[in-house]
PDB file of N, CA and C in Angstrom:
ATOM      1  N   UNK A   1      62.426  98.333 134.382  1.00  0.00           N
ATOM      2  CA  UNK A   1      62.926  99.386 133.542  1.00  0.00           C
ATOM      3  C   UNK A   1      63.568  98.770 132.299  1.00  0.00           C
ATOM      4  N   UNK A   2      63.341  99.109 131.453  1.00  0.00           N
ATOM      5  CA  UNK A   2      63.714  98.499 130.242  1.00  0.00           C
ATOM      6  C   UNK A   2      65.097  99.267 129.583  1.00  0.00           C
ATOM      7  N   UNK A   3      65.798  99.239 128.857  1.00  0.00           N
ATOM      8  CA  UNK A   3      66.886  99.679 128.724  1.00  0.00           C
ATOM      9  C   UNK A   3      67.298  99.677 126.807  1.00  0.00           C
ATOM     10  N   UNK A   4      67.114 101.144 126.640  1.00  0.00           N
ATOM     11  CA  UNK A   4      67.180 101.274 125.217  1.00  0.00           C
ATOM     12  C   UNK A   4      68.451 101.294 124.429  1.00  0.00           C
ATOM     13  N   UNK A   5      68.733 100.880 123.361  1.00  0.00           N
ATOM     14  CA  UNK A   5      69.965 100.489 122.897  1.00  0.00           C
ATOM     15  C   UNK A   5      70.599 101.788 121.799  1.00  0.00           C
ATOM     16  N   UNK A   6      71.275 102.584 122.220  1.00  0.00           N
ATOM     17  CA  UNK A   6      71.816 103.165 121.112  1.00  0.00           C
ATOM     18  C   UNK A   6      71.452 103.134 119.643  1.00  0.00           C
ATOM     19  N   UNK A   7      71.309 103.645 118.626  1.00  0.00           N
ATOM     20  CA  UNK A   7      71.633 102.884 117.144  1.00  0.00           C
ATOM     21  C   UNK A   7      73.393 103.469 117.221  1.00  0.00           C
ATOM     22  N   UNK A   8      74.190 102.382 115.961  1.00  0.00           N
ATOM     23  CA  UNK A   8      75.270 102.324 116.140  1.00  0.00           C
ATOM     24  C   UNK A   8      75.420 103.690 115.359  1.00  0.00           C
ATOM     25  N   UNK A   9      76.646 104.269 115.549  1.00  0.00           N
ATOM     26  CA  UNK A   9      76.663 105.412 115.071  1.00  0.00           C
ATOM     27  C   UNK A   9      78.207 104.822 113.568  1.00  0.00           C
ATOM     28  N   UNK A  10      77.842 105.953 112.624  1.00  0.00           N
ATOM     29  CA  UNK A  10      78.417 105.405 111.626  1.00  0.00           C
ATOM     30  C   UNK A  10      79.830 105.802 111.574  1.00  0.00           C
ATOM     31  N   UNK A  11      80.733 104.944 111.555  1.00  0.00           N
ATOM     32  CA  UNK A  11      82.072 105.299 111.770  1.00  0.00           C
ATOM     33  C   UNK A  11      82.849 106.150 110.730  1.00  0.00           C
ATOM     34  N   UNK A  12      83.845 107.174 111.707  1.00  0.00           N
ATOM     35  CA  UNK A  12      83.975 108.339 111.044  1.00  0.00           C
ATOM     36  C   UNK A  12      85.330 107.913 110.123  1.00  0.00           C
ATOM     37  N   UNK A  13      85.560 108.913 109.123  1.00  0.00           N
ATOM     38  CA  UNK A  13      86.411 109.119 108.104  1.00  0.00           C
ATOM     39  C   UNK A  13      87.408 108.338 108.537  1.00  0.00           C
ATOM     40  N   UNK A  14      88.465 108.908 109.763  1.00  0.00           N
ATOM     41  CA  UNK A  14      89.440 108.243 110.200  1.00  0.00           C
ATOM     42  C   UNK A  14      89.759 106.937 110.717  1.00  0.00           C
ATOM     43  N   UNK A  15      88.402 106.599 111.010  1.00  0.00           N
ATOM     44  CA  UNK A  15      88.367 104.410 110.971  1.00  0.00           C
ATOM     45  C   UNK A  15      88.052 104.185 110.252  1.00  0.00           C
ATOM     46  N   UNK A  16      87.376 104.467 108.934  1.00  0.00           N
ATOM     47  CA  UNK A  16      87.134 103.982 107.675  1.00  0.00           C
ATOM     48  C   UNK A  16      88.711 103.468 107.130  1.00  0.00           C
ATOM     49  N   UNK A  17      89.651 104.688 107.380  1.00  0.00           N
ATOM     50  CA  UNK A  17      90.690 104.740 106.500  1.00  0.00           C
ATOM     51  C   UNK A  17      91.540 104.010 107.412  1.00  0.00           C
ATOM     52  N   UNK A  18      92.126 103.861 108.190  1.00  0.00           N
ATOM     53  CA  UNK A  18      92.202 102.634 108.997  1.00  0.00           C
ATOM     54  C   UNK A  18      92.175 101.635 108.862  1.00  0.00           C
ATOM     55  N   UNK A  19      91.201 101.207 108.831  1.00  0.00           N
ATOM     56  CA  UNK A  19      90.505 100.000 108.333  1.00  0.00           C
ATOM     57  C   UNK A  19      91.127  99.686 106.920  1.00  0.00           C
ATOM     58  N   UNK A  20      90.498 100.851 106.197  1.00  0.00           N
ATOM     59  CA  UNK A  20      91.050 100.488 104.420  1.00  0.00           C
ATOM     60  C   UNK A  20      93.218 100.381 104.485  1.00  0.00           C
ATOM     61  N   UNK A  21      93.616 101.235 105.411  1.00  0.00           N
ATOM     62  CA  UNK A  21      94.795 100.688 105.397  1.00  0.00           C
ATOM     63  C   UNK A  21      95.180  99.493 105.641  1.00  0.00           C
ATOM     64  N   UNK A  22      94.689  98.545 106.737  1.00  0.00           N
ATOM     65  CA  UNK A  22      95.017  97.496 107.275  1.00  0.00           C
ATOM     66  C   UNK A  22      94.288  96.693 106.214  1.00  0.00           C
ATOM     67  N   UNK A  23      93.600  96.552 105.551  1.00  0.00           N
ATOM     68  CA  UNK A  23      93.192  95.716 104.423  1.00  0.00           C
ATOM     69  C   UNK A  23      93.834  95.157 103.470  1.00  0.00           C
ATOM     70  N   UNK A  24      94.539  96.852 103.255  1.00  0.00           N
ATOM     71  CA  UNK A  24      95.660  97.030 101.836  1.00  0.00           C
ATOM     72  C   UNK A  24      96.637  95.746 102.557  1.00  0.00           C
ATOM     73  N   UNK A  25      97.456  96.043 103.231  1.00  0.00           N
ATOM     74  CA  UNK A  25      98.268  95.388 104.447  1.00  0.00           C
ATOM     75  C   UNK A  25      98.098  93.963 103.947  1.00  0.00           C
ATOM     76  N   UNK A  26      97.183  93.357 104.529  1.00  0.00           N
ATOM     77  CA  UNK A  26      96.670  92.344 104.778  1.00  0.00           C
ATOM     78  C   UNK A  26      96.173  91.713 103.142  1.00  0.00           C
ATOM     79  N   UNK A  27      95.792  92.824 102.456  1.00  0.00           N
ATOM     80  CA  UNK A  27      95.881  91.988 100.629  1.00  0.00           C
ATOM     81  C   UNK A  27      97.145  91.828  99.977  1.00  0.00           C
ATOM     82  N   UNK A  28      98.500  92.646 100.594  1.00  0.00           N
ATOM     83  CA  UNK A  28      99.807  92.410 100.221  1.00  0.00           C
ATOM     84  C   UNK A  28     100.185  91.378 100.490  1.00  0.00           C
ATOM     85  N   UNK A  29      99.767  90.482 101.248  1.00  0.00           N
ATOM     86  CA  UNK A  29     100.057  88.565 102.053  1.00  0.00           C
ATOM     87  C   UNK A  29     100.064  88.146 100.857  1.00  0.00           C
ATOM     88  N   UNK A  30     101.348  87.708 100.552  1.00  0.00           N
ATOM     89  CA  UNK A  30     101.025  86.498  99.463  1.00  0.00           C
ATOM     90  C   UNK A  30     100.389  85.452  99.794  1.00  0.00           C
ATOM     91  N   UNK A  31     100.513  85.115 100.921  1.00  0.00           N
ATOM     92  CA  UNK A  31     100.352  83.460 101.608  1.00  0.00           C
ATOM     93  C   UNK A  31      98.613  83.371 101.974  1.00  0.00           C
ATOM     94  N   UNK A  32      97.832  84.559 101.675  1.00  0.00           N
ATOM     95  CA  UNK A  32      96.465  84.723 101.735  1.00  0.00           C
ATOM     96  C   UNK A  32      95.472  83.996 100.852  1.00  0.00           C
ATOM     97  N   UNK A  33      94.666  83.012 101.742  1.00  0.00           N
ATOM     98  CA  UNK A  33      93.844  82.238 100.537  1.00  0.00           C
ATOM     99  C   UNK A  33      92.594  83.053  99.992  1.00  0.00           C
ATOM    100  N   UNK A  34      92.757  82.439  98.686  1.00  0.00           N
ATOM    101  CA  UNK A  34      91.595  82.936  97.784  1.00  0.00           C
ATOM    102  C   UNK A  34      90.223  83.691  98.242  1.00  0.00           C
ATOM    103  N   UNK A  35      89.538  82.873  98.782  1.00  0.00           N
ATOM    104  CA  UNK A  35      88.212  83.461  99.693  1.00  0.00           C
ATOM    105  C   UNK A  35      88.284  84.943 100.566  1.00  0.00           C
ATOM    106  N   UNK A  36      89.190  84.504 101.597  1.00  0.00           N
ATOM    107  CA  UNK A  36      90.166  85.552 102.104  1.00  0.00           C
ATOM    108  C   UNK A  36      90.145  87.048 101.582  1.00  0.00           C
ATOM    109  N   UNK A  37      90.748  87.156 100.669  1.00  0.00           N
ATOM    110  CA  UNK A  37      91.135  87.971  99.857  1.00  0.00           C
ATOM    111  C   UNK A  37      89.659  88.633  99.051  1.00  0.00           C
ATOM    112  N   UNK A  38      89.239  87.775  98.581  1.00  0.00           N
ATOM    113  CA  UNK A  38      88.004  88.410  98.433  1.00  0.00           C
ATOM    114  C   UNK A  38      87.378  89.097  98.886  1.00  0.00           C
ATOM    115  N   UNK A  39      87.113  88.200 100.410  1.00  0.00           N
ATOM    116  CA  UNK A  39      85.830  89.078 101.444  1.00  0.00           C
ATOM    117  C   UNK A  39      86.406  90.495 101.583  1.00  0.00           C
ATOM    118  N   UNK A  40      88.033  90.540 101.864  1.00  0.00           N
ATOM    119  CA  UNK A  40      88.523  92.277 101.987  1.00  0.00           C
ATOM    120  C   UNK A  40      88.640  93.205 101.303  1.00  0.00           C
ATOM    121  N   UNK A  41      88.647  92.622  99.966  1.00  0.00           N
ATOM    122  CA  UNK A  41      88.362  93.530  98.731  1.00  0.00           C
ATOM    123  C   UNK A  41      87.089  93.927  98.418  1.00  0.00           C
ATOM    124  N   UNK A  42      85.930  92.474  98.813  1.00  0.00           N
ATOM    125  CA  UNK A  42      84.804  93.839  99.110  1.00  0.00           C
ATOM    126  C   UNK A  42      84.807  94.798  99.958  1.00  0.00           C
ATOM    127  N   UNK A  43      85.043  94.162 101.307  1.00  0.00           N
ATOM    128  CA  UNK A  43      85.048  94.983 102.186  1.00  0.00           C
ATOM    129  C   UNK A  43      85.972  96.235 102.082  1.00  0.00           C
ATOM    130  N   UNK A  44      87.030  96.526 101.626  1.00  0.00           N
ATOM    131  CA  UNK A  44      87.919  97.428 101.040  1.00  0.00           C
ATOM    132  C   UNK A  44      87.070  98.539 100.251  1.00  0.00           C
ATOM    133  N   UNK A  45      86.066  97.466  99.193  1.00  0.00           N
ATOM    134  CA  UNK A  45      85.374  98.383  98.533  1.00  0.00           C
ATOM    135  C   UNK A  45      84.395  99.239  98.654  1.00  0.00           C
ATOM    136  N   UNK A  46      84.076  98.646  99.660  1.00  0.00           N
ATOM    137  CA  UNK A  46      82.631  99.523 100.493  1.00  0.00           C
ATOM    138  C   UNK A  46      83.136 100.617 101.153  1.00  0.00           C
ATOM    139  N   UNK A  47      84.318 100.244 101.856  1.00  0.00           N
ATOM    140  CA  UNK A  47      85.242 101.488 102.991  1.00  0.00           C
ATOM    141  C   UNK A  47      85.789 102.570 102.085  1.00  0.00           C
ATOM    142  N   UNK A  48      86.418 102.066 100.809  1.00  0.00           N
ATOM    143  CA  UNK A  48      87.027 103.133  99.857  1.00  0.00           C
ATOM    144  C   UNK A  48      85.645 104.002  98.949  1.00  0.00           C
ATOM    145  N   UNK A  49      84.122 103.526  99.226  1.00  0.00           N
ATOM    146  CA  UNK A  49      83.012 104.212  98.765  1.00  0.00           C
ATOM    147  C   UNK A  49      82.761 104.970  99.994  1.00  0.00           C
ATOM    148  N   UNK A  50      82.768 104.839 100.964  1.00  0.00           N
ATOM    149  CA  UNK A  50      82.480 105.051 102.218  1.00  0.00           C
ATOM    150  C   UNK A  50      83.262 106.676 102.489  1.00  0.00           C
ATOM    151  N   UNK A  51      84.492 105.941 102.322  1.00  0.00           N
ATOM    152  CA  UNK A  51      85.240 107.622 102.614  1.00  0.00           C
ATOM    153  C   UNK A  51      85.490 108.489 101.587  1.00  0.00           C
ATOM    154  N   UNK A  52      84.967 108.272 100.451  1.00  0.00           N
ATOM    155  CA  UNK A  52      84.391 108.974  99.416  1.00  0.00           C
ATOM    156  C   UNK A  52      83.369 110.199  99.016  1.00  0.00           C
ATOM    157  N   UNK A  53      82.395 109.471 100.040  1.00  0.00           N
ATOM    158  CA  UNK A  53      81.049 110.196 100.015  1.00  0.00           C
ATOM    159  C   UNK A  53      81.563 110.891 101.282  1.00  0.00           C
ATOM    160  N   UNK A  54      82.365 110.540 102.414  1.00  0.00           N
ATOM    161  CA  UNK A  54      82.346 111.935 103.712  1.00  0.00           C
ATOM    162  C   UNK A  54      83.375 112.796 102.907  1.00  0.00           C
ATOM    163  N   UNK A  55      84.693 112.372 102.209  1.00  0.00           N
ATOM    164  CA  UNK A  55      85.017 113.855 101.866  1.00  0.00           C
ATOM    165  C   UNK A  55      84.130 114.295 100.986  1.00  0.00           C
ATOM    166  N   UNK A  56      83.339 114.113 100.126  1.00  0.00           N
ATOM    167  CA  UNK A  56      82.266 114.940  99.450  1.00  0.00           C
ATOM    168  C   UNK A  56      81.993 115.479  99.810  1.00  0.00           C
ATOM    169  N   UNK A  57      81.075 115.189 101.019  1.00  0.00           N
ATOM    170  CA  UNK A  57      80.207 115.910 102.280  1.00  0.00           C
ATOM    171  C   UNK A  57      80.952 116.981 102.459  1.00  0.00           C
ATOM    172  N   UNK A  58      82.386 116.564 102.998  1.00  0.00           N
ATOM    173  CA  UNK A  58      83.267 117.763 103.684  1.00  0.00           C
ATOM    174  C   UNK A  58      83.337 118.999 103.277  1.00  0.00           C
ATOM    175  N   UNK A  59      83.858 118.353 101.318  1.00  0.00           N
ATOM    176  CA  UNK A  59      83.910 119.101 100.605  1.00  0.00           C
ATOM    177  C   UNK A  59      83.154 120.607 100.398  1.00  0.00           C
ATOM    178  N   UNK A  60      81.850 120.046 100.502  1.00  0.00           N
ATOM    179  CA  UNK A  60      80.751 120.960 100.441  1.00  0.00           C
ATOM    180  C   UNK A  60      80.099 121.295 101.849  1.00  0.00           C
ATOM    181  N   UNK A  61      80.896 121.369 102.815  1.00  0.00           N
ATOM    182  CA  UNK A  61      80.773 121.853 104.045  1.00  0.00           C
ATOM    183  C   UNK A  61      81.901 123.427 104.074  1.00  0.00           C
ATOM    184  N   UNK A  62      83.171 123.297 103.258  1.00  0.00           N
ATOM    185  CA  UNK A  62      84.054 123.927 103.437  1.00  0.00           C
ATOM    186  C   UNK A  62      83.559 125.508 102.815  1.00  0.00           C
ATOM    187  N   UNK A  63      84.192 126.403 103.546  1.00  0.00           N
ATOM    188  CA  UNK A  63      83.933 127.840 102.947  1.00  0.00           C
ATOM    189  C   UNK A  63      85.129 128.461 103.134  1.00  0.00           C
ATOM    190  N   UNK A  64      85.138 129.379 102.074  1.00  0.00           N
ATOM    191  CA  UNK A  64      86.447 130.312 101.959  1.00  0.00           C
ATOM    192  C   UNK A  64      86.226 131.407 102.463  1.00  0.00           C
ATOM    193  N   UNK A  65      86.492 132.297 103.644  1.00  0.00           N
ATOM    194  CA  UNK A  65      86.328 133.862 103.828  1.00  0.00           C
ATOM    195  C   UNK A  65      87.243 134.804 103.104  1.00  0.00           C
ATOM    196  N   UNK A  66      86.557 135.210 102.626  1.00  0.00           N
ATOM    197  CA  UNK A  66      87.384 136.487 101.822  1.00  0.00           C
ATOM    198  C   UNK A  66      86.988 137.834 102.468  1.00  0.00           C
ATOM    199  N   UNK A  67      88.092 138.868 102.692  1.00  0.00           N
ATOM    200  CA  UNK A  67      87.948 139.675 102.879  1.00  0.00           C
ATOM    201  C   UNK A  67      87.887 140.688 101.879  1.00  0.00           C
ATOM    202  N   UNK A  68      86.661 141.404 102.046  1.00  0.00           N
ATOM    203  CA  UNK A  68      86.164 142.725 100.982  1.00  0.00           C
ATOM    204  C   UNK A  68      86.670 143.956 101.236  1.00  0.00           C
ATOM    205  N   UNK A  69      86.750 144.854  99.928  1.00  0.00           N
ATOM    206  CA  UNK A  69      86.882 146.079 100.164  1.00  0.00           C
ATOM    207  C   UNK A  69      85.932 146.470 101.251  1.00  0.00           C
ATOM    208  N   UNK A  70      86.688 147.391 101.998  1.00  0.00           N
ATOM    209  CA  UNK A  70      85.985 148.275 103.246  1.00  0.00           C
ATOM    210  C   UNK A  70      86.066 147.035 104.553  1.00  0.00           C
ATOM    211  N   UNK A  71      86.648 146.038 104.622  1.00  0.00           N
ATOM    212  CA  UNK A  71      86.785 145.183 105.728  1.00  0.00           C
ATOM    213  C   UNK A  71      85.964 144.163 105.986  1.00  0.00           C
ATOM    214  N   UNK A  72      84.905 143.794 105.400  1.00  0.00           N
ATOM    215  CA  UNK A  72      83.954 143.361 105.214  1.00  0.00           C
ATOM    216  C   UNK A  72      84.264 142.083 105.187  1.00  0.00           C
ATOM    217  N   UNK A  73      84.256 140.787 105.829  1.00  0.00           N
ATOM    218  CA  UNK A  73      84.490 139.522 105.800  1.00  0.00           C
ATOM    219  C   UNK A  73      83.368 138.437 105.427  1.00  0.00           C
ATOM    220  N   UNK A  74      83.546 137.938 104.010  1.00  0.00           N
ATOM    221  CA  UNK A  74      82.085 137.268 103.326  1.00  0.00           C
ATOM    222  C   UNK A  74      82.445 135.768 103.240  1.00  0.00           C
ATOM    223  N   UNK A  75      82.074 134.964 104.167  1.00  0.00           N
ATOM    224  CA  UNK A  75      81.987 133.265 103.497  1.00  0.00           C
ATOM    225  C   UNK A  75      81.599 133.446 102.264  1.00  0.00           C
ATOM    226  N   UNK A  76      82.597 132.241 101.198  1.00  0.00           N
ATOM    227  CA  UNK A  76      81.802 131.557  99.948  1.00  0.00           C
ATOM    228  C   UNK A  76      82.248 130.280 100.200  1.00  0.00           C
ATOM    229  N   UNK A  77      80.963 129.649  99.277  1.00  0.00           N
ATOM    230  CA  UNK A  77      81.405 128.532  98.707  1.00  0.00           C
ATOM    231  C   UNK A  77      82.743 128.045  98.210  1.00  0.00           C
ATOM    232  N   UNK A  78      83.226 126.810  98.586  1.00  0.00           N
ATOM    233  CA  UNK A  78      84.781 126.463  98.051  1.00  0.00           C
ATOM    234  C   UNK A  78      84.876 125.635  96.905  1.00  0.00           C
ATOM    235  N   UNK A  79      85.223 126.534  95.771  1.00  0.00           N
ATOM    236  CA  UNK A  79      84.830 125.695  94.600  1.00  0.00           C
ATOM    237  C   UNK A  79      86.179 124.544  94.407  1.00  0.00           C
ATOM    238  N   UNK A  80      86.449 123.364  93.929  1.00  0.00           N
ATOM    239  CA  UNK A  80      87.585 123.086  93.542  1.00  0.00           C
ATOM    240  C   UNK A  80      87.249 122.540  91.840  1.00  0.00           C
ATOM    241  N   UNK A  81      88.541 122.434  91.196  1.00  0.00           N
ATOM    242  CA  UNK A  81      88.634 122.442  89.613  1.00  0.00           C
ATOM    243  C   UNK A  81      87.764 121.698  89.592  1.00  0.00           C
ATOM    244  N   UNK A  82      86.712 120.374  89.686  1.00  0.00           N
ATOM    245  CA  UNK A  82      86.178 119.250  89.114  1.00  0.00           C
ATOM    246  C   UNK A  82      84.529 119.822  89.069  1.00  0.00           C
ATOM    247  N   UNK A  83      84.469 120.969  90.366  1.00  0.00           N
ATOM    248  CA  UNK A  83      82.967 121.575  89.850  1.00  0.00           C
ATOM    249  C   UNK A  83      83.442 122.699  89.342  1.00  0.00           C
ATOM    250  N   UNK A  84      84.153 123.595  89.277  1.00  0.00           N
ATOM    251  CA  UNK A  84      84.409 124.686  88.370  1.00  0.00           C
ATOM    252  C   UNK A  84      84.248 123.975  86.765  1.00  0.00           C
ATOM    253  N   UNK A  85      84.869 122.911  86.715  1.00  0.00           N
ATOM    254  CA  UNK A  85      84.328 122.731  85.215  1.00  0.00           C
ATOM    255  C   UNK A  85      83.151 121.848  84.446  1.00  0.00           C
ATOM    256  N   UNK A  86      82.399 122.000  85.959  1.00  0.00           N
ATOM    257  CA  UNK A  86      81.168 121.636  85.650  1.00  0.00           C
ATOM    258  C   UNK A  86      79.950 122.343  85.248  1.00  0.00           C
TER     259      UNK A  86
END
């Protein structure tokens, strides 16, 4: 029987940011050598693109219910200022 492997699943918002906290953390070391510091600032940079694009996502997952004349309860779209003035 052979035994199939998961694919890894992509880690959510809240270990991204995690992660990007303990980075910050860990780039405040003065005593941190050069190289060091680097690799986490990419890596920082990928995590701070990372949780970027899921609140996007979120963003445009979210709906506002408004309630209508006569009782009528209608999802919309949730606009915020940066596409309203788009």
């Amino acid at each position: 029987m052979t035994q199939t492997t998961k694919p890894d699943k992509a880690p959510n918002f809240e270990s991204n940011l995690e992660r990007l906290d303990n980075i910050v953390r860990e780039l405040e070391d003065a005593d941190l050598p050069l190289e060091k510091a680097l690799q986490l600032y990419e890596e920082g940079m990928k995590l701070s693109e990372a949780c970027h694009k899921q609140l996007e996502e979120a963003e445009g997952r979210v709906e506002i219910l408004r309630k209508r004349v006569g009782g009528k309860v209608v999802a919309e779209p949730f606009e915020t200022e940066e596409r309203e003035g788009q």
